[in-house]
PDB file of N, CA and C in Angstrom:
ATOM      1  N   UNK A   1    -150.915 -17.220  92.356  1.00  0.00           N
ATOM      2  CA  UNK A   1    -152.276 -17.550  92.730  1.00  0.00           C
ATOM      3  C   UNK A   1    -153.201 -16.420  92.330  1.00  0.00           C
ATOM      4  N   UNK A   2    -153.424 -16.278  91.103  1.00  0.00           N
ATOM      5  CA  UNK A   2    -154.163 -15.331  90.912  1.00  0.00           C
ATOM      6  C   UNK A   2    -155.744 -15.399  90.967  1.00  0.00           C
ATOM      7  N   UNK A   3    -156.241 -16.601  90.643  1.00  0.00           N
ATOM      8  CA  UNK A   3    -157.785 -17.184  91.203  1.00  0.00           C
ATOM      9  C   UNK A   3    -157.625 -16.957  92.678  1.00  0.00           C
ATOM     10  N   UNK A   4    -159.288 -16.789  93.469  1.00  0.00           N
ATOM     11  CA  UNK A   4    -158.992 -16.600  94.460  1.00  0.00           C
ATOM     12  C   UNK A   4    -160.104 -18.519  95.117  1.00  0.00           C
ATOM     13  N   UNK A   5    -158.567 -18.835  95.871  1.00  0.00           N
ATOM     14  CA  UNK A   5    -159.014 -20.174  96.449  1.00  0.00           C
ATOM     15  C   UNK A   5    -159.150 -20.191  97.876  1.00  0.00           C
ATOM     16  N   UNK A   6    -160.573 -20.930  98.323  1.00  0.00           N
ATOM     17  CA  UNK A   6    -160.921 -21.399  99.751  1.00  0.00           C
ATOM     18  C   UNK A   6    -159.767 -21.491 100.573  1.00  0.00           C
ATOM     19  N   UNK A   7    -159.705 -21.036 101.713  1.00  0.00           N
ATOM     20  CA  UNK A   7    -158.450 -21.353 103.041  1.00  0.00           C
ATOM     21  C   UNK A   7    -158.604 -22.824 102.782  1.00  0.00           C
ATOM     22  N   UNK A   8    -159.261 -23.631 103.051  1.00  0.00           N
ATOM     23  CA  UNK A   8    -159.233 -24.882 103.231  1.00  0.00           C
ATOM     24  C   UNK A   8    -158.358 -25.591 102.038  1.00  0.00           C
ATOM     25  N   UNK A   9    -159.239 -25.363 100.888  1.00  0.00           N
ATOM     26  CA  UNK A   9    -158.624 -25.701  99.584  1.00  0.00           C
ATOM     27  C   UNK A   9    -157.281 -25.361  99.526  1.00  0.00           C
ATOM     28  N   UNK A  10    -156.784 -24.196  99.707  1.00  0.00           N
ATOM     29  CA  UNK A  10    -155.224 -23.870  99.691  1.00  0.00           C
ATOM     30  C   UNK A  10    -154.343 -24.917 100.565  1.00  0.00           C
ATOM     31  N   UNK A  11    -154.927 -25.153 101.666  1.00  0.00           N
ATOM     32  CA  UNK A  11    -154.308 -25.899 103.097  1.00  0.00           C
ATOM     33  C   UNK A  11    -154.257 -27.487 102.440  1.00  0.00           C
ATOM     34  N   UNK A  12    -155.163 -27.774 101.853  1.00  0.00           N
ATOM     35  CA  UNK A  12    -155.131 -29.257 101.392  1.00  0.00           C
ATOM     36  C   UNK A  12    -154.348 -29.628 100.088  1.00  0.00           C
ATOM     37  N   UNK A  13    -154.353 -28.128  99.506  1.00  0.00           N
ATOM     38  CA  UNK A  13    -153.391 -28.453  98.027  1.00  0.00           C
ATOM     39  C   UNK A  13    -151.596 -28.160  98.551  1.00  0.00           C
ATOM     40  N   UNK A  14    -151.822 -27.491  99.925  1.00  0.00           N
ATOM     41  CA  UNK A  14    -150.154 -27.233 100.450  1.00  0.00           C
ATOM     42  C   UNK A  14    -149.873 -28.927 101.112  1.00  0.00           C
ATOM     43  N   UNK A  15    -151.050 -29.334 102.007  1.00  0.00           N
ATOM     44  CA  UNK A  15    -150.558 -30.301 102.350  1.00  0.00           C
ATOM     45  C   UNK A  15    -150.297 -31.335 101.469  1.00  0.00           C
ATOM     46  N   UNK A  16    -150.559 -31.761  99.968  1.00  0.00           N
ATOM     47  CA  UNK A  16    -150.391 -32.438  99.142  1.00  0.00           C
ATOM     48  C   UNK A  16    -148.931 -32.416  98.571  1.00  0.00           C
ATOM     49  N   UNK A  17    -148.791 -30.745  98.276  1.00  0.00           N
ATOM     50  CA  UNK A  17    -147.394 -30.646  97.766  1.00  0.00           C
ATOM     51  C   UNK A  17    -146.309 -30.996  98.531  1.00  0.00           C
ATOM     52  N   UNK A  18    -146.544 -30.913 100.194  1.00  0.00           N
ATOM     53  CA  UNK A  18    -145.414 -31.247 101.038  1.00  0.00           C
ATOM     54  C   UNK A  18    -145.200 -33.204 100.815  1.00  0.00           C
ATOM     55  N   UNK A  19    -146.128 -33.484 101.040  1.00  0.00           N
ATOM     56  CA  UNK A  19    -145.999 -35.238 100.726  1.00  0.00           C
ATOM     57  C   UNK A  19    -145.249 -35.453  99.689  1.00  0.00           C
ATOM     58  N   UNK A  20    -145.840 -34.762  98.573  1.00  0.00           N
ATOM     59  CA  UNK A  20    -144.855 -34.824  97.499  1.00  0.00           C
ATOM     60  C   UNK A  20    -143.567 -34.826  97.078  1.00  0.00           C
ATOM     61  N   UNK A  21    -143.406 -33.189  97.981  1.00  0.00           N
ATOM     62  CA  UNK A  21    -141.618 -33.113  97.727  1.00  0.00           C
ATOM     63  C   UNK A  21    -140.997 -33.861  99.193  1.00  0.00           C
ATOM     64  N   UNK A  22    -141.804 -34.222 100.182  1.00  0.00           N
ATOM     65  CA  UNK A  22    -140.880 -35.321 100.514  1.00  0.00           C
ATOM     66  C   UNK A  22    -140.886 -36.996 100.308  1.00  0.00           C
ATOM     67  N   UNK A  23    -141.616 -37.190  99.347  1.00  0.00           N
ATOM     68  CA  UNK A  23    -141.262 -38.481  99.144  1.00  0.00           C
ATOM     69  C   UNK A  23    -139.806 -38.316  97.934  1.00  0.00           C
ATOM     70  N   UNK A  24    -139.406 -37.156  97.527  1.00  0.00           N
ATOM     71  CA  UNK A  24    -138.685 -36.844  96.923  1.00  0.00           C
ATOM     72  C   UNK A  24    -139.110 -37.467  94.982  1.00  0.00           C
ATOM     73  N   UNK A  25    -139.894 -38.055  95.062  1.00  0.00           N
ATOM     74  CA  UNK A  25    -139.629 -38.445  93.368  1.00  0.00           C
ATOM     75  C   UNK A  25    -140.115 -37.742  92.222  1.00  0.00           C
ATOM     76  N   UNK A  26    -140.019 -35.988  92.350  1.00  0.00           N
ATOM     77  CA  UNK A  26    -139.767 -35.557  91.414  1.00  0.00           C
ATOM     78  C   UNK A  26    -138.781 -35.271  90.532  1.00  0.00           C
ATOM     79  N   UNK A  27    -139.081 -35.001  89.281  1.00  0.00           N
ATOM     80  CA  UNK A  27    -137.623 -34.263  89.175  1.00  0.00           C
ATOM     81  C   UNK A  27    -137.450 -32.924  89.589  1.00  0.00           C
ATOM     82  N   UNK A  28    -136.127 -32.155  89.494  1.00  0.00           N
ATOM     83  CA  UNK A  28    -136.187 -31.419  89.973  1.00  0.00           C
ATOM     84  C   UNK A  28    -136.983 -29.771  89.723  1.00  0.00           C
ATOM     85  N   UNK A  29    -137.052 -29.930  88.385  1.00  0.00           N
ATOM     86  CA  UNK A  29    -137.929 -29.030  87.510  1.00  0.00           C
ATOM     87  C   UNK A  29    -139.777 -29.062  88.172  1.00  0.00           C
ATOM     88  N   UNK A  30    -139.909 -30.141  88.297  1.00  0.00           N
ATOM     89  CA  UNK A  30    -141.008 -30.652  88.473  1.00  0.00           C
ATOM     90  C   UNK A  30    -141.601 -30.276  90.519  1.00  0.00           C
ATOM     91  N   UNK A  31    -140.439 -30.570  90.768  1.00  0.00           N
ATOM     92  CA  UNK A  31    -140.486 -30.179  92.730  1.00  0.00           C
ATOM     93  C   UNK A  31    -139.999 -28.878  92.686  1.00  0.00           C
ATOM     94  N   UNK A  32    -139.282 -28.084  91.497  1.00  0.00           N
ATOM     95  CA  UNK A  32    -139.515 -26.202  92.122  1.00  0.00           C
ATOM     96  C   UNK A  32    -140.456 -25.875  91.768  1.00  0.00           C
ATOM     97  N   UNK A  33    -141.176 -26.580  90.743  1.00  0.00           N
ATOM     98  CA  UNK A  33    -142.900 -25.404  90.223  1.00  0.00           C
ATOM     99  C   UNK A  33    -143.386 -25.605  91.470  1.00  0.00           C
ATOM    100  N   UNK A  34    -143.485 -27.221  92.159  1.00  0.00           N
ATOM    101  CA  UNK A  34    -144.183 -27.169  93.039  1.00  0.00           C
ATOM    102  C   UNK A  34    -143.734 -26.488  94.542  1.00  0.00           C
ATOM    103  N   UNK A  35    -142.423 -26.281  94.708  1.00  0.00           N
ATOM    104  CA  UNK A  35    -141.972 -25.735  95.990  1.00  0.00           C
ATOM    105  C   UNK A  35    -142.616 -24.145  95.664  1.00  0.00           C
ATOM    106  N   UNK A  36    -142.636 -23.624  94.499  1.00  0.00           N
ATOM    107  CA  UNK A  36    -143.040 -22.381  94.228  1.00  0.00           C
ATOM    108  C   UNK A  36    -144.548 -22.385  93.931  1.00  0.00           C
ATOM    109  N   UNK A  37    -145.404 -23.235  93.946  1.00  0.00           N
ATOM    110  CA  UNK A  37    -146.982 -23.031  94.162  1.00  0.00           C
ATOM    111  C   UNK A  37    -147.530 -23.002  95.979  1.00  0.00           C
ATOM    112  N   UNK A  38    -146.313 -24.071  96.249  1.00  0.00           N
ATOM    113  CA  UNK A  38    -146.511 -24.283  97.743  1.00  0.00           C
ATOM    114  C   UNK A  38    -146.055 -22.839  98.515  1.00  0.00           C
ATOM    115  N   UNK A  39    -145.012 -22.114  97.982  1.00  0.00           N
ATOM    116  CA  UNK A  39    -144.853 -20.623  98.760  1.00  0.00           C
ATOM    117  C   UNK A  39    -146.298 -19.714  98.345  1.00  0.00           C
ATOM    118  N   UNK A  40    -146.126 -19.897  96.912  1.00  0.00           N
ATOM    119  CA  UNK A  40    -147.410 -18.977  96.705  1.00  0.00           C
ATOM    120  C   UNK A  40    -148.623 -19.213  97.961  1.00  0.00           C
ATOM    121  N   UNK A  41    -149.204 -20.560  97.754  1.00  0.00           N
ATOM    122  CA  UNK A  41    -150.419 -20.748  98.914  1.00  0.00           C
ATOM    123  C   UNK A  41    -150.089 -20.625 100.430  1.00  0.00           C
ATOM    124  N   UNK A  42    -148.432 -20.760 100.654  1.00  0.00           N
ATOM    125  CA  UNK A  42    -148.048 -19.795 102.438  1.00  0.00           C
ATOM    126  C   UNK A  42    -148.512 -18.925 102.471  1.00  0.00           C
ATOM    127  N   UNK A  43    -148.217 -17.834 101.328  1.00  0.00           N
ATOM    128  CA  UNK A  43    -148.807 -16.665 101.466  1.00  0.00           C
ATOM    129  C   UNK A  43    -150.200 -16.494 101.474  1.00  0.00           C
ATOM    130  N   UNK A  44    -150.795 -16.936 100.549  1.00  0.00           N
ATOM    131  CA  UNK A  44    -152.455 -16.516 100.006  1.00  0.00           C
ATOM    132  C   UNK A  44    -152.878 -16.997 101.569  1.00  0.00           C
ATOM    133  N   UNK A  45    -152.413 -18.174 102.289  1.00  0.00           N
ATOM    134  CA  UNK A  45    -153.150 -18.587 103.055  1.00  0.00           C
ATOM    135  C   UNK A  45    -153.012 -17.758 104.555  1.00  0.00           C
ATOM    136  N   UNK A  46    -151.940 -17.137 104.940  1.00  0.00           N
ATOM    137  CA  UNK A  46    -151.449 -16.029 105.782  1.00  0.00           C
ATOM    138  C   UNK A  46    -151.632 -14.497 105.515  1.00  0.00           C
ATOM    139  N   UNK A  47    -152.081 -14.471 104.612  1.00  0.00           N
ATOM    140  CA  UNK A  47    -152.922 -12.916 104.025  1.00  0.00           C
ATOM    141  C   UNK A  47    -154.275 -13.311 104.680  1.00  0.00           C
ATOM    142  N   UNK A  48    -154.844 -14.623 104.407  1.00  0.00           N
ATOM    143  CA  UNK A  48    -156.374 -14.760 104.480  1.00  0.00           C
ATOM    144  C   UNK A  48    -156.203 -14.866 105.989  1.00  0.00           C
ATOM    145  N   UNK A  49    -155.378 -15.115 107.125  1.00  0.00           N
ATOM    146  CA  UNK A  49    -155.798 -15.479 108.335  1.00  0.00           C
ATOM    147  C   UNK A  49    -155.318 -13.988 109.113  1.00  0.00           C
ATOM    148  N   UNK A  50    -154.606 -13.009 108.078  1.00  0.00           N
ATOM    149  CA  UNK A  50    -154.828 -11.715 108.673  1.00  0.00           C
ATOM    150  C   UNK A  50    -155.684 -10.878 108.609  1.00  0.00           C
ATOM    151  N   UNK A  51    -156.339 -11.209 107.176  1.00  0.00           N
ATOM    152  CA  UNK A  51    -157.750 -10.747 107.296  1.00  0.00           C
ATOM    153  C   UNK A  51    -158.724 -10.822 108.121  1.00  0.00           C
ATOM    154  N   UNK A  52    -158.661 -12.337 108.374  1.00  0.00           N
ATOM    155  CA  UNK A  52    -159.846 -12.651 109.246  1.00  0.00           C
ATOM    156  C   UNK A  52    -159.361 -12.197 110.820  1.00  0.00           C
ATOM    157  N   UNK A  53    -158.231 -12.459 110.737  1.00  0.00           N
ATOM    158  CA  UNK A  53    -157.811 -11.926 112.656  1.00  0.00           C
ATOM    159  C   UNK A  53    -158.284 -10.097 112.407  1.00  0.00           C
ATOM    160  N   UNK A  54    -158.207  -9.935 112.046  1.00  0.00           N
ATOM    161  CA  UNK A  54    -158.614  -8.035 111.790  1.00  0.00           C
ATOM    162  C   UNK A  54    -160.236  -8.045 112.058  1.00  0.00           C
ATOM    163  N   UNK A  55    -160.505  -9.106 111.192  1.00  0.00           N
ATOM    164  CA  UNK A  55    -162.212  -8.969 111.179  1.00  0.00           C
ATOM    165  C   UNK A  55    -162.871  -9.614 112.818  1.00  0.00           C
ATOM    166  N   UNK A  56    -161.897 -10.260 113.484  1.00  0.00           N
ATOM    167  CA  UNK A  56    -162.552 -11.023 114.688  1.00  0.00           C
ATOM    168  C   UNK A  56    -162.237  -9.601 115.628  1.00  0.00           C
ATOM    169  N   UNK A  57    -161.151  -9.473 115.853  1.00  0.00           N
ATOM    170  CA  UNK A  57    -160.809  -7.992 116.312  1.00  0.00           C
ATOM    171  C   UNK A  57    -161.600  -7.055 116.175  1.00  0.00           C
ATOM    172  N   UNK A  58    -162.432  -6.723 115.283  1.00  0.00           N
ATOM    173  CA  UNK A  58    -163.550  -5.715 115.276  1.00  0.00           C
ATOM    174  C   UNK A  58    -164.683  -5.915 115.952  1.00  0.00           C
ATOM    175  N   UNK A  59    -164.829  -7.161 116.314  1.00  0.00           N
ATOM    176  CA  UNK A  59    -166.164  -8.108 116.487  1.00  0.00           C
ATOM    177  C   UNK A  59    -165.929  -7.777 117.968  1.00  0.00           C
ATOM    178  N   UNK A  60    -164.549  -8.040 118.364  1.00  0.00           N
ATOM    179  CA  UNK A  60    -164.656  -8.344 119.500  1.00  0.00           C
ATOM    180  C   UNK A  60    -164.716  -6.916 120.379  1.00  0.00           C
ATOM    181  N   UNK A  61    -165.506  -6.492 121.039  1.00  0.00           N
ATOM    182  CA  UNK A  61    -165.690  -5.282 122.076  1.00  0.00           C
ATOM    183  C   UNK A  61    -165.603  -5.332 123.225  1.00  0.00           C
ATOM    184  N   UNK A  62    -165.039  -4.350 124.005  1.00  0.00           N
ATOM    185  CA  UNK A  62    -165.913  -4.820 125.593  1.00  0.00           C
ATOM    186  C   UNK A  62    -167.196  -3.437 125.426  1.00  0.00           C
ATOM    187  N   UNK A  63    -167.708  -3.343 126.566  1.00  0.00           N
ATOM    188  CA  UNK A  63    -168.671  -2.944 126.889  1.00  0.00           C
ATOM    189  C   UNK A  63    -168.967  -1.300 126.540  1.00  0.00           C
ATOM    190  N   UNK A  64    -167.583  -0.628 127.084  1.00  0.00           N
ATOM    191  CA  UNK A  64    -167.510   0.766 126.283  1.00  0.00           C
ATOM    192  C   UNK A  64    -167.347   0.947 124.589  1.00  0.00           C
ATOM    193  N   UNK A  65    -167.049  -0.027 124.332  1.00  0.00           N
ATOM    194  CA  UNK A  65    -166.695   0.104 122.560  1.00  0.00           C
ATOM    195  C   UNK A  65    -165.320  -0.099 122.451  1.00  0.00           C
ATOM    196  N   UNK A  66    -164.469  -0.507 123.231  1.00  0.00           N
ATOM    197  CA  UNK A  66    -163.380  -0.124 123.181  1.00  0.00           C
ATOM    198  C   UNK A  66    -162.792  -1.527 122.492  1.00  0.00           C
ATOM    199  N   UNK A  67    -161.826  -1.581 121.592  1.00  0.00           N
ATOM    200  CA  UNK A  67    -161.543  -3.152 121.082  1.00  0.00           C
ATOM    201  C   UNK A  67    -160.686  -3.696 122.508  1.00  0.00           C
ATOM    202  N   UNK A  68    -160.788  -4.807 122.808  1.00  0.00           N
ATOM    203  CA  UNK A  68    -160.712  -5.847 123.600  1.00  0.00           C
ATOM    204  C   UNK A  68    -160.046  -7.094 123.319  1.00  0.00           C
ATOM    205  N   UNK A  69    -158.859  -7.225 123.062  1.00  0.00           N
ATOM    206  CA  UNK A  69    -157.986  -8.219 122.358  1.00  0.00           C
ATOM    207  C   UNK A  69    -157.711  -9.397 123.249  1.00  0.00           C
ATOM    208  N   UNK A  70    -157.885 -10.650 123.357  1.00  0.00           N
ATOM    209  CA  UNK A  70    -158.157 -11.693 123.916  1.00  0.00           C
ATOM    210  C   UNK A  70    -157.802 -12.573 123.636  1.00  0.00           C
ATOM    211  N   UNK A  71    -157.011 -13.715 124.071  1.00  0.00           N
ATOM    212  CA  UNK A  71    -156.800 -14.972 123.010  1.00  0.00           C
ATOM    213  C   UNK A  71    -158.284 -16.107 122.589  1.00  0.00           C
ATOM    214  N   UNK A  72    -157.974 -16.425 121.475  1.00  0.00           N
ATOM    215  CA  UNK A  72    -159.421 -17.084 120.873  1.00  0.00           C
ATOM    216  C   UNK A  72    -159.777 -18.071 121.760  1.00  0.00           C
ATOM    217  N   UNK A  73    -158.674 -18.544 123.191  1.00  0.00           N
ATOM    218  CA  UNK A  73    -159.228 -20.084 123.748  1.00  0.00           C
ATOM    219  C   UNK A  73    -160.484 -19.218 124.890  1.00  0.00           C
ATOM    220  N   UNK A  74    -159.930 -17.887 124.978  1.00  0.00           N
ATOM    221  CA  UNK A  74    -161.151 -17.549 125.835  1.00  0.00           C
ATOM    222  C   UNK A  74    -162.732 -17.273 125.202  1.00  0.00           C
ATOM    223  N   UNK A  75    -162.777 -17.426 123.989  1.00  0.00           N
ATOM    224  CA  UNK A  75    -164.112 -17.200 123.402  1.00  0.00           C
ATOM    225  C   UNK A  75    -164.265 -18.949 122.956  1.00  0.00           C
ATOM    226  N   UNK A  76    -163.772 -19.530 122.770  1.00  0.00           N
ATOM    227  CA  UNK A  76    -164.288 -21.291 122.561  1.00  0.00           C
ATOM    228  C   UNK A  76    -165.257 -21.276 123.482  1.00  0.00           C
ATOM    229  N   UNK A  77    -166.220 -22.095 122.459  1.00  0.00           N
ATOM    230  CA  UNK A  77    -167.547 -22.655 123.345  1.00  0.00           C
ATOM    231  C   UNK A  77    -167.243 -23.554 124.545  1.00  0.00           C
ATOM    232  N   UNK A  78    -165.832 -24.311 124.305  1.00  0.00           N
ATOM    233  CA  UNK A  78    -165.266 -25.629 125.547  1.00  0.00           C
ATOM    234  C   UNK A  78    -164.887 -24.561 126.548  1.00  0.00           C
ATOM    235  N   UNK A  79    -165.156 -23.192 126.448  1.00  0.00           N
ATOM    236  CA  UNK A  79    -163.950 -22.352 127.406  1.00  0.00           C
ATOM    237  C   UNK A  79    -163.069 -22.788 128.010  1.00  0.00           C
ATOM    238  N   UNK A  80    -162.047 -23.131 126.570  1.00  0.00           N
ATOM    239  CA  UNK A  80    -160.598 -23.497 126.289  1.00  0.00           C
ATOM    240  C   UNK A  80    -159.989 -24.979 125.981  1.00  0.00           C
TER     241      UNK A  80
END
Protein backbone atom coordinates (compact mmCIF):
# COMPACT_ATOMS: atom_id res chain seq x y z
CA UNK A 1 0.00 0.00 0.00
CA UNK A 2 2.16 2.50 -0.93
CA UNK A 3 -0.57 5.35 -1.98
CA UNK A 4 -1.89 6.66 1.01
CA UNK A 5 -5.82 5.54 1.24
CA UNK A 6 -8.89 6.95 3.39
CA UNK A 7 -9.64 4.61 6.69
CA UNK A 8 -12.93 4.23 5.23
CA UNK A 9 -11.80 3.41 1.71
CA UNK A 10 -9.33 0.76 3.07
CA UNK A 11 -12.33 -0.76 5.36
CA UNK A 12 -14.63 -1.04 2.28
CA UNK A 13 -11.93 -2.42 -0.13
CA UNK A 14 -11.07 -5.12 3.01
CA UNK A 15 -14.64 -5.71 3.33
CA UNK A 16 -14.95 -6.54 -0.43
CA UNK A 17 -11.96 -8.81 -0.46
CA UNK A 18 -13.38 -10.89 2.47
CA UNK A 19 -16.78 -11.60 0.39
CA UNK A 20 -14.64 -12.54 -2.14
CA UNK A 21 -12.38 -15.07 -0.75
CA UNK A 22 -15.30 -16.48 0.89
CA UNK A 23 -17.46 -17.11 -1.75
CA UNK A 24 -14.33 -19.03 -2.66
CA UNK A 25 -14.34 -18.63 -6.65
CA UNK A 26 -11.06 -17.57 -7.17
CA UNK A 27 -8.34 -19.19 -8.31
CA UNK A 28 -5.89 -19.65 -6.17
CA UNK A 29 -3.25 -17.23 -7.58
CA UNK A 30 -5.93 -14.83 -7.85
CA UNK A 31 -7.31 -15.19 -3.78
CA UNK A 32 -3.40 -14.85 -2.47
CA UNK A 33 -2.83 -11.37 -4.30
CA UNK A 34 -5.96 -10.73 -2.73
CA UNK A 35 -5.46 -12.38 0.83
CA UNK A 36 -2.13 -10.30 0.55
CA UNK A 37 -3.77 -6.77 -0.34
CA UNK A 38 -6.32 -7.62 2.38
CA UNK A 39 -3.22 -8.04 5.10
CA UNK A 40 -1.62 -5.08 3.61
CA UNK A 41 -4.97 -2.80 4.40
CA UNK A 42 -5.09 -4.76 8.28
CA UNK A 43 -2.22 -3.04 8.66
CA UNK A 44 -2.47 0.47 6.91
CA UNK A 45 -5.80 0.46 8.64
CA UNK A 46 -4.39 -0.35 12.41
CA UNK A 47 -1.39 2.04 11.97
CA UNK A 48 -4.13 4.73 11.10
CA UNK A 49 -6.32 3.94 14.31
CA UNK A 50 -3.02 4.21 16.37
CA UNK A 51 -2.41 7.29 15.15
CA UNK A 52 -5.50 8.67 15.77
CA UNK A 53 -5.85 6.96 19.41
CA UNK A 54 -2.40 8.96 20.20
CA UNK A 55 -3.93 12.08 18.75
CA UNK A 56 -7.36 11.73 20.94
CA UNK A 57 -5.03 11.04 23.94
CA UNK A 58 -3.42 14.36 23.61
CA UNK A 59 -6.74 16.08 23.29
CA UNK A 60 -7.87 14.56 26.09
CA UNK A 61 -6.75 16.50 29.56
CA UNK A 62 -8.01 16.85 32.86
CA UNK A 63 -7.80 20.05 34.44
CA UNK A 64 -4.06 20.13 35.66
CA UNK A 65 -2.70 19.16 32.17
CA UNK A 66 -2.23 15.95 33.09
CA UNK A 67 -3.32 13.25 30.17
CA UNK A 68 -6.50 11.60 31.37
CA UNK A 69 -7.16 8.26 29.63
CA UNK A 70 -10.85 7.32 29.50
CA UNK A 71 -12.83 4.99 27.47
CA UNK A 72 -14.39 6.82 24.29
CA UNK A 73 -18.17 5.67 25.58
CA UNK A 74 -17.52 8.29 28.27
CA UNK A 75 -16.97 11.22 25.83
CA UNK A 76 -20.09 10.09 23.29
CA UNK A 77 -22.53 12.74 22.95
CA UNK A 78 -25.39 9.63 23.95
CA UNK A 79 -23.09 9.42 27.20
CA UNK A 80 -22.59 5.88 26.19
Amino acid sequence: MGEEVRFEEALEELRNIVQILERGEKPLEEALALFERGIALVSACSKRLDEVERRVEMLIRDQAGQLKLCPLEEHSPSGG
